[in-house]
C-alpha atoms as a PDB file:
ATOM      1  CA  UNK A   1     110.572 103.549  45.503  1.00  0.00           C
ATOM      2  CA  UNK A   2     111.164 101.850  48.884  1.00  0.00           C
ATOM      3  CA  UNK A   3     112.169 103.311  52.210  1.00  0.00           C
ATOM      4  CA  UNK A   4     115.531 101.650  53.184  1.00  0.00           C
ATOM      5  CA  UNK A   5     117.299 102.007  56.730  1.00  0.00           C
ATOM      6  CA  UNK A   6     120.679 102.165  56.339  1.00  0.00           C
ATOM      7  CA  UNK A   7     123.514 102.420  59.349  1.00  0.00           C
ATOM      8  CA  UNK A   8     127.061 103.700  59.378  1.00  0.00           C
ATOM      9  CA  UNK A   9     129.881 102.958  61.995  1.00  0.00           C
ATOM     10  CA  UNK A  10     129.035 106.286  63.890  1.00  0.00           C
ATOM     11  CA  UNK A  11     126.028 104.289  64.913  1.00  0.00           C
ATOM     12  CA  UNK A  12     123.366 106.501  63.323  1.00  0.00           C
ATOM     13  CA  UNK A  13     120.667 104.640  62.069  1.00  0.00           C
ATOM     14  CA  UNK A  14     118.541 106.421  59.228  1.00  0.00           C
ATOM     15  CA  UNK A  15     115.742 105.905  56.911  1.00  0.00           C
ATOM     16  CA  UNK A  16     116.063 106.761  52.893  1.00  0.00           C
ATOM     17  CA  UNK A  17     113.654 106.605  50.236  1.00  0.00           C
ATOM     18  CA  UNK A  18     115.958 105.234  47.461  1.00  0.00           C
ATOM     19  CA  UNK A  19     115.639 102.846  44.423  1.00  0.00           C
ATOM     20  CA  UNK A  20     116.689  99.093  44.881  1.00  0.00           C
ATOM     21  CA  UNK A  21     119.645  99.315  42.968  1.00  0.00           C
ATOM     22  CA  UNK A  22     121.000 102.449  44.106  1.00  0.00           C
ATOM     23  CA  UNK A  23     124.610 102.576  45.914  1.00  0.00           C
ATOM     24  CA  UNK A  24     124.058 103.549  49.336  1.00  0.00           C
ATOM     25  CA  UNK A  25     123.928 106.910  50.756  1.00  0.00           C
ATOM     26  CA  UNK A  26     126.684 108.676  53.361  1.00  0.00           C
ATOM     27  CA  UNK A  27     126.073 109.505  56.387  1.00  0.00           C
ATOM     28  CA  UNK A  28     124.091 112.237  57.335  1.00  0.00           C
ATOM     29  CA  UNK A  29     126.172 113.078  60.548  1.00  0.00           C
ATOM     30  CA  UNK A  30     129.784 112.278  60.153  1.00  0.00           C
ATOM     31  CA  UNK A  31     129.625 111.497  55.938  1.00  0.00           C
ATOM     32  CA  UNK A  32     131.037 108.041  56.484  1.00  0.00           C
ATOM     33  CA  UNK A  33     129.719 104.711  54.564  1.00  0.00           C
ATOM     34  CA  UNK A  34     126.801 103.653  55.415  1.00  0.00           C
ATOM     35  CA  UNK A  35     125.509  99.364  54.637  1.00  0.00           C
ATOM     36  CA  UNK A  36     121.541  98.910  54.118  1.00  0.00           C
ATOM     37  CA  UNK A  37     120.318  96.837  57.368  1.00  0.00           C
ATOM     38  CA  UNK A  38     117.408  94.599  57.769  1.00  0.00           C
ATOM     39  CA  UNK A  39     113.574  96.546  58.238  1.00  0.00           C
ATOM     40  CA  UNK A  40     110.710  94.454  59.549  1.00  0.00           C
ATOM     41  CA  UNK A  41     107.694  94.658  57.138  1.00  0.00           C
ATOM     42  CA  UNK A  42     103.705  94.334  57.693  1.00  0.00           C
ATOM     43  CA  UNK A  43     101.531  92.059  55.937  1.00  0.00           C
ATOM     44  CA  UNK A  44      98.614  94.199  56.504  1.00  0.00           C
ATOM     45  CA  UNK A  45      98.640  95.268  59.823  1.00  0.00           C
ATOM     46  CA  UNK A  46     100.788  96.330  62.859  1.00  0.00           C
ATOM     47  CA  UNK A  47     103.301  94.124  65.221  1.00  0.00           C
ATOM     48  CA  UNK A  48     102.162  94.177  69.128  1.00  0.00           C
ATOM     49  CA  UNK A  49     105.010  92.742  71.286  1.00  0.00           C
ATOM     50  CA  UNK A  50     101.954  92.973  74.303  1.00  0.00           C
ATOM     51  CA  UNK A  51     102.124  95.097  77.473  1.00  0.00           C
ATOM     52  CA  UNK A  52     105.494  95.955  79.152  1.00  0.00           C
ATOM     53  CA  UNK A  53     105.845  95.418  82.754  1.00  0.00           C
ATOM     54  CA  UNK A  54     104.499  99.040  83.660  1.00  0.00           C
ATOM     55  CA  UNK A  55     101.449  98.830  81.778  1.00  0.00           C
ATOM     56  CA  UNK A  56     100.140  95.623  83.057  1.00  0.00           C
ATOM     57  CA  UNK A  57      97.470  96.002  85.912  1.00  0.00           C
ATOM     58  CA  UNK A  58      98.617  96.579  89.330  1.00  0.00           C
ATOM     59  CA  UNK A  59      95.914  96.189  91.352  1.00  0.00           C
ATOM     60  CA  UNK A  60      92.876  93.732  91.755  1.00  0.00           C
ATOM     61  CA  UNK A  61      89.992  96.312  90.235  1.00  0.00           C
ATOM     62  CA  UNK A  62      92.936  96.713  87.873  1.00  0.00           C
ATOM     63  CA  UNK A  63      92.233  92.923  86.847  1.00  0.00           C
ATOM     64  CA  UNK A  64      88.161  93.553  87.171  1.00  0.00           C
ATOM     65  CA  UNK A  65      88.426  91.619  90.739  1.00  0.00           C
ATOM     66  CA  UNK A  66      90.351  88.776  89.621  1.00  0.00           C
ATOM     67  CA  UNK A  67      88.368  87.637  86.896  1.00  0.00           C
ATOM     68  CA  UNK A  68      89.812  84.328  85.668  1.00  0.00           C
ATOM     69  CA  UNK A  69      89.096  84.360  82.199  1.00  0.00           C
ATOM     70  CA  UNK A  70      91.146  88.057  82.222  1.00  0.00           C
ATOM     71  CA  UNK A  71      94.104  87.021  84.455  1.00  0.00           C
ATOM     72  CA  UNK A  72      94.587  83.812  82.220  1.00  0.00           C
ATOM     73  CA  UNK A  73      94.617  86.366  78.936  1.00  0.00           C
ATOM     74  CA  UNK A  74      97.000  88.329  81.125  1.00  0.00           C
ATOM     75  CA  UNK A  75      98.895  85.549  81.844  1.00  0.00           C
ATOM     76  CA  UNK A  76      99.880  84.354  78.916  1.00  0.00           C
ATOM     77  CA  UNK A  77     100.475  87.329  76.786  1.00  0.00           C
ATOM     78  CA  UNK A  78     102.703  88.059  80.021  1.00  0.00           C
ATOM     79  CA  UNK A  79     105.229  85.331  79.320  1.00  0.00           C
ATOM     80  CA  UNK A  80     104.956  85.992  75.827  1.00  0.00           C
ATOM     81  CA  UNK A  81     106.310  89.196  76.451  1.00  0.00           C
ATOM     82  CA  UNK A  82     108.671  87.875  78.645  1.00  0.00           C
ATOM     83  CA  UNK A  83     110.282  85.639  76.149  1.00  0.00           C
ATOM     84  CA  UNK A  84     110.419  88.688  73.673  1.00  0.00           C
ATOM     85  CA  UNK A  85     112.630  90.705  76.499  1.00  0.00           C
ATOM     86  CA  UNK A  86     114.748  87.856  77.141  1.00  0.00           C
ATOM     87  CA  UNK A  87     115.272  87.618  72.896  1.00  0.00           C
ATOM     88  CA  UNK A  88     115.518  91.634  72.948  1.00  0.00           C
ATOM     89  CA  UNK A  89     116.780  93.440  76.018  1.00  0.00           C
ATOM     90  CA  UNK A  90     116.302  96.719  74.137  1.00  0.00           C
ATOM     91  CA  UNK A  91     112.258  96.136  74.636  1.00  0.00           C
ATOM     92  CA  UNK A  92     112.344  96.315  78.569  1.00  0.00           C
ATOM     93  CA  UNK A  93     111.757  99.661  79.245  1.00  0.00           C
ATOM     94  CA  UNK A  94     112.672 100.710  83.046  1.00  0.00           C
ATOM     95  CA  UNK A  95     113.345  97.796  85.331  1.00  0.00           C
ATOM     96  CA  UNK A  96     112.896  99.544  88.720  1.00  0.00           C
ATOM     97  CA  UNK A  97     111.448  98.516  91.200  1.00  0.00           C
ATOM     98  CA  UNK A  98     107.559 100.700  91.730  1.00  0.00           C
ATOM     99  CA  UNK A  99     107.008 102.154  94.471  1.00  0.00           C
ATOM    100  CA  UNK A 100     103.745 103.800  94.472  1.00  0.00           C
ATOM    101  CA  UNK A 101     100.960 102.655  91.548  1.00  0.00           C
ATOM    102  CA  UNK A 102      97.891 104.308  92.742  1.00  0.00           C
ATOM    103  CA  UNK A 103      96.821 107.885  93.879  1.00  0.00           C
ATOM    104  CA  UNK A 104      98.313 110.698  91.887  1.00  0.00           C
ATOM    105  CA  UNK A 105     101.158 107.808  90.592  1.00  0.00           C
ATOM    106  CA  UNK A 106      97.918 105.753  89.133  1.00  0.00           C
ATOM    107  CA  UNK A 107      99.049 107.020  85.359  1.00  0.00           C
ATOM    108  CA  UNK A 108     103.268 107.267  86.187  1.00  0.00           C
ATOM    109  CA  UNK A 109     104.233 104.849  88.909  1.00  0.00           C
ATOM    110  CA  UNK A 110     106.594 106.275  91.313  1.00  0.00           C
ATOM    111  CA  UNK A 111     109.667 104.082  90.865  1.00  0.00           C
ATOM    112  CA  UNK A 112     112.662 103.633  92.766  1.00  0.00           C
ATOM    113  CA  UNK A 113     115.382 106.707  92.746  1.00  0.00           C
ATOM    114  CA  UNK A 114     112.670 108.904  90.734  1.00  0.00           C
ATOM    115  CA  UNK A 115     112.454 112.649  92.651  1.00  0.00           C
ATOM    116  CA  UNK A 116     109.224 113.195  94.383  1.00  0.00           C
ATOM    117  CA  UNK A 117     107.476 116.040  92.916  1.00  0.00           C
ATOM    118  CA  UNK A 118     105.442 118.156  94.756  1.00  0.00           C
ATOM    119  CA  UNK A 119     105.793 116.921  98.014  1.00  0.00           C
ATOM    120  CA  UNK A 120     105.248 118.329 101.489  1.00  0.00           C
ATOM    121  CA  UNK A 121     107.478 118.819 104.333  1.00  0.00           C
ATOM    122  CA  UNK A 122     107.912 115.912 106.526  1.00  0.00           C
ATOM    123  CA  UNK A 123     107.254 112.989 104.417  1.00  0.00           C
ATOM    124  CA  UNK A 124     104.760 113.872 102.217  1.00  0.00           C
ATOM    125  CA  UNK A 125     101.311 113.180 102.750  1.00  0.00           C
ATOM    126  CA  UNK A 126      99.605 115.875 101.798  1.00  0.00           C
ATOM    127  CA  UNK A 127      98.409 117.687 104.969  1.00  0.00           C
ATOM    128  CA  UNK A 128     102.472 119.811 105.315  1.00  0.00           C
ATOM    129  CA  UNK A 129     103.215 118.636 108.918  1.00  0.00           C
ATOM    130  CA  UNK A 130     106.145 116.531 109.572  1.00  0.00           C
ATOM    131  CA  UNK A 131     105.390 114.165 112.325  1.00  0.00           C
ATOM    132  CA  UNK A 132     109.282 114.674 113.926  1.00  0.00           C
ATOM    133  CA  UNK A 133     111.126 113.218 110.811  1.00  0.00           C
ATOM    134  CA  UNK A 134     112.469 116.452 109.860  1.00  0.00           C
ATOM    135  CA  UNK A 135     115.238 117.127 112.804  1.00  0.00           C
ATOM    136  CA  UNK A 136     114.633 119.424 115.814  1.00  0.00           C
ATOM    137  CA  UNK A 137     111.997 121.672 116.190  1.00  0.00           C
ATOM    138  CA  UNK A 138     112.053 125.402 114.993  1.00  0.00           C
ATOM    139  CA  UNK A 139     112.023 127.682 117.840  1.00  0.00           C
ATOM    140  CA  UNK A 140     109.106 129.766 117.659  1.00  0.00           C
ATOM    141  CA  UNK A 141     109.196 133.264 116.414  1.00  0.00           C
ATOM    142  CA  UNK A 142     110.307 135.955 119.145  1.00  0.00           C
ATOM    143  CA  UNK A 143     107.964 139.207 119.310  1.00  0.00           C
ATOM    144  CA  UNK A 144     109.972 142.354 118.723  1.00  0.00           C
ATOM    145  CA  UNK A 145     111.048 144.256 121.379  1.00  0.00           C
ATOM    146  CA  UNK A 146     108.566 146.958 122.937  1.00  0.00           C
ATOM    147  CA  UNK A 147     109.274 150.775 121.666  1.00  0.00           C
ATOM    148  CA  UNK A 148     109.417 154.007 123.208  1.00  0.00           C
ATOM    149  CA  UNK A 149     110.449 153.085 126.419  1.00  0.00           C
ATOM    150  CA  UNK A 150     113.804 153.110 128.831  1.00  0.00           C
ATOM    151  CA  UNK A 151     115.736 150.848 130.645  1.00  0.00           C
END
């Protein structure tokens, strides 16, 4: 028996192993009717819609120094995968800008609006000073006052 996906007007999508001819199933979340919906098959192997945006090198030992022959390949399976977006907006994944790639970001790019984790006071670069961006100055501590004698 085949594995059919079927959708209902909820919007739940859901696979079913069920026989060709079989009416098809309710809805596993609200019990409403579902309609069988196109599947993409194989023919003996898998689909590769190419690297998004985020996994494509970012820097030049990232594209073994510019090597032509590489940056060509790169090229073109880049505006392949461009069309594909522009056919399927679904495929884009996260279209902010990046703002760090390398460093600790070198496997998750820092992009735009995400929180910076484990950063240090001031703006952030590691050695926990703040260079004046963080307001006015603490005062320093005051040494408690001296005991046992009188005024």
């Amino acid at each position: 028996m085949p594995i059919y996906v079927f959708k209902c007007e909820c919007g739940l999508r859901f696979e079913q192993l069920t026989s060709f001819d079989a009416a098809p199933p309710g809805c596993p979340e609200c019990g409403g009717a579902t309609r069988k919906i196109p599947a993409g098959f194989s023919l003996g192997g898998q689909a590769d819609a190419g690297l998004a945006k985020e996994q494509m090198p970012q820097t030049w030992r990232g594209t073994y120094e510019g090597n032509r022959e590489y940056v060509t390949g790169m090229r073109r399976q880049w505006d392949r995968r461009q069309r594909l977006e522009a056919k399927h907006p679904e495929l884009a994944g996260d279209q902010r800008p990046i703002v760090a790639h390398e460093g600790r970001y070198h496997g998750a790019p820092l992009r735009a609006g995400d929180p910076v984790i484990g950063g240090t006071a001031g703006h952030g670069h590691g050695h926990g000073h703040g260079h004046g961006h963080g307001g006015p100055a603490a005062a320093p501590p005051s040494s408690p006052p001296a005991s046992g004698g009188s005024d």
